[in-house]
Protein backbone atom coordinates (compact mmCIF):
# COMPACT_ATOMS: atom_id res chain seq x y z
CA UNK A 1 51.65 -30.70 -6.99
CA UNK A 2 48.39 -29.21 -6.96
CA UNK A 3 47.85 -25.05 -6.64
CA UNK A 4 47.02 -24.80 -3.27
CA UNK A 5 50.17 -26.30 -2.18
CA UNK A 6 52.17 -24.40 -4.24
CA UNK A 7 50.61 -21.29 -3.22
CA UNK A 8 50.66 -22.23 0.76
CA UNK A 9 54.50 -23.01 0.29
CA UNK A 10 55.10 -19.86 -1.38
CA UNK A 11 53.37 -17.28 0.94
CA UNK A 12 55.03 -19.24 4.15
CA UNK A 13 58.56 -18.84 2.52
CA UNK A 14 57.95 -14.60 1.57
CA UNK A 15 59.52 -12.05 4.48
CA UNK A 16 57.29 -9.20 5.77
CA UNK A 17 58.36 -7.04 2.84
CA UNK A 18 56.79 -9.11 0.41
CA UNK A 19 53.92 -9.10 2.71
CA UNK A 20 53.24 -5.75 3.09
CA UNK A 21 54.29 -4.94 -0.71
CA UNK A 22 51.25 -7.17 -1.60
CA UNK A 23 48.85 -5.48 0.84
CA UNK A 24 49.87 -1.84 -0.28
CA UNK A 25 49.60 -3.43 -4.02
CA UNK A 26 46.07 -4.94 -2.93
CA UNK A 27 44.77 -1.52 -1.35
CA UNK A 28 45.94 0.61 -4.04
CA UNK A 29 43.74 -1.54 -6.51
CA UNK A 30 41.03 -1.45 -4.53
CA UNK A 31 41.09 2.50 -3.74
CA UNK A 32 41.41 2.84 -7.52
CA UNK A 33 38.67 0.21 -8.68
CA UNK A 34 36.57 2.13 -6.07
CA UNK A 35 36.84 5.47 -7.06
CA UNK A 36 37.57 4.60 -10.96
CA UNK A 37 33.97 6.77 -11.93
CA UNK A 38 34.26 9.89 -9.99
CA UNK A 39 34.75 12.61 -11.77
CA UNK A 40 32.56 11.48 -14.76
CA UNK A 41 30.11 14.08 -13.73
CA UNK A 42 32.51 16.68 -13.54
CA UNK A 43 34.27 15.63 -17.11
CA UNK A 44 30.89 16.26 -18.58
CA UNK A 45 30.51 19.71 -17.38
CA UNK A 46 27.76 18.98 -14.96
CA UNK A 47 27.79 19.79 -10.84
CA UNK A 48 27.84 17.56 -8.36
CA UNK A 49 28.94 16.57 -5.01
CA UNK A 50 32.56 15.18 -4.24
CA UNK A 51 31.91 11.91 -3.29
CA UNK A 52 33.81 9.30 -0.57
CA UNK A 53 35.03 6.09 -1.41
CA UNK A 54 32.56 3.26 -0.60
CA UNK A 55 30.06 5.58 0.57
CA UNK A 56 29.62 7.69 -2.21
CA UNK A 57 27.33 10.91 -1.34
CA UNK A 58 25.22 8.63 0.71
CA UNK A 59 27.44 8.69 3.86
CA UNK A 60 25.08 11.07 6.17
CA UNK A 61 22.49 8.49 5.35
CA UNK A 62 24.18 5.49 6.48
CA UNK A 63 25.17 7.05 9.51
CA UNK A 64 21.37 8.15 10.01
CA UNK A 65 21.73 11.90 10.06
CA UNK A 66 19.17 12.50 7.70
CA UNK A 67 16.58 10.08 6.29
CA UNK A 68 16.50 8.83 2.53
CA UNK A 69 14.42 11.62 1.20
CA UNK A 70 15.56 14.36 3.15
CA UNK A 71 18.84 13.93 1.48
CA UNK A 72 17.38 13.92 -1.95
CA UNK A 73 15.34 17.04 -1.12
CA UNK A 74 18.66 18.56 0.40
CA UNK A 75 20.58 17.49 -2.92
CA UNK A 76 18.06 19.20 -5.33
CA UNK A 77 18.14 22.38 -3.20
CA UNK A 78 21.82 23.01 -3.25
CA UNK A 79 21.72 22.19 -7.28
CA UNK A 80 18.45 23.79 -8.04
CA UNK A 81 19.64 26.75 -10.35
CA UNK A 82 21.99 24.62 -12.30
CA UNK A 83 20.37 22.64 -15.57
């Protein structure tokens, strides 16, 4: 019997709890693989901005408020006194 089989027989014969059990188990993982490094910054004393999932700090730019460098400049404004 090869894998696939096994695994197609086994997913068609689990109810919706085991369905949704294994999607709040997959999401979980992925909302903690995602976000696993924030906080390093903050750990090591230094300031920073609270980032998003996914996006990071770089969510205004994907959504094209500001452009690429106009963030940056933004960013070392707001932490200019800090070393």
């Amino acid at each position: 019997m090869s894998v696939l089989c096994f695994l197609t027989s086994t997913l068609t014969s689990l109810s919706w709890f085991h369905y949704v059990t294994l999607l709040a188990g997959l999401l979980l993982f992925l909302y903690r693989y995602l976000t696993r490094n924030f906080g390093v910054f903050e750990a090591k004393g230094l300031v920073s901005i609270k980032p998003l999932p996914i996006f990071g700090n770089t969510l205004d730019i994907y959504r094209g408020k500001v452009n690429f460098i106009q963030f940056y400049v933004d960013f070392y404004r707001k932490f200019e006194g800090h070393k």
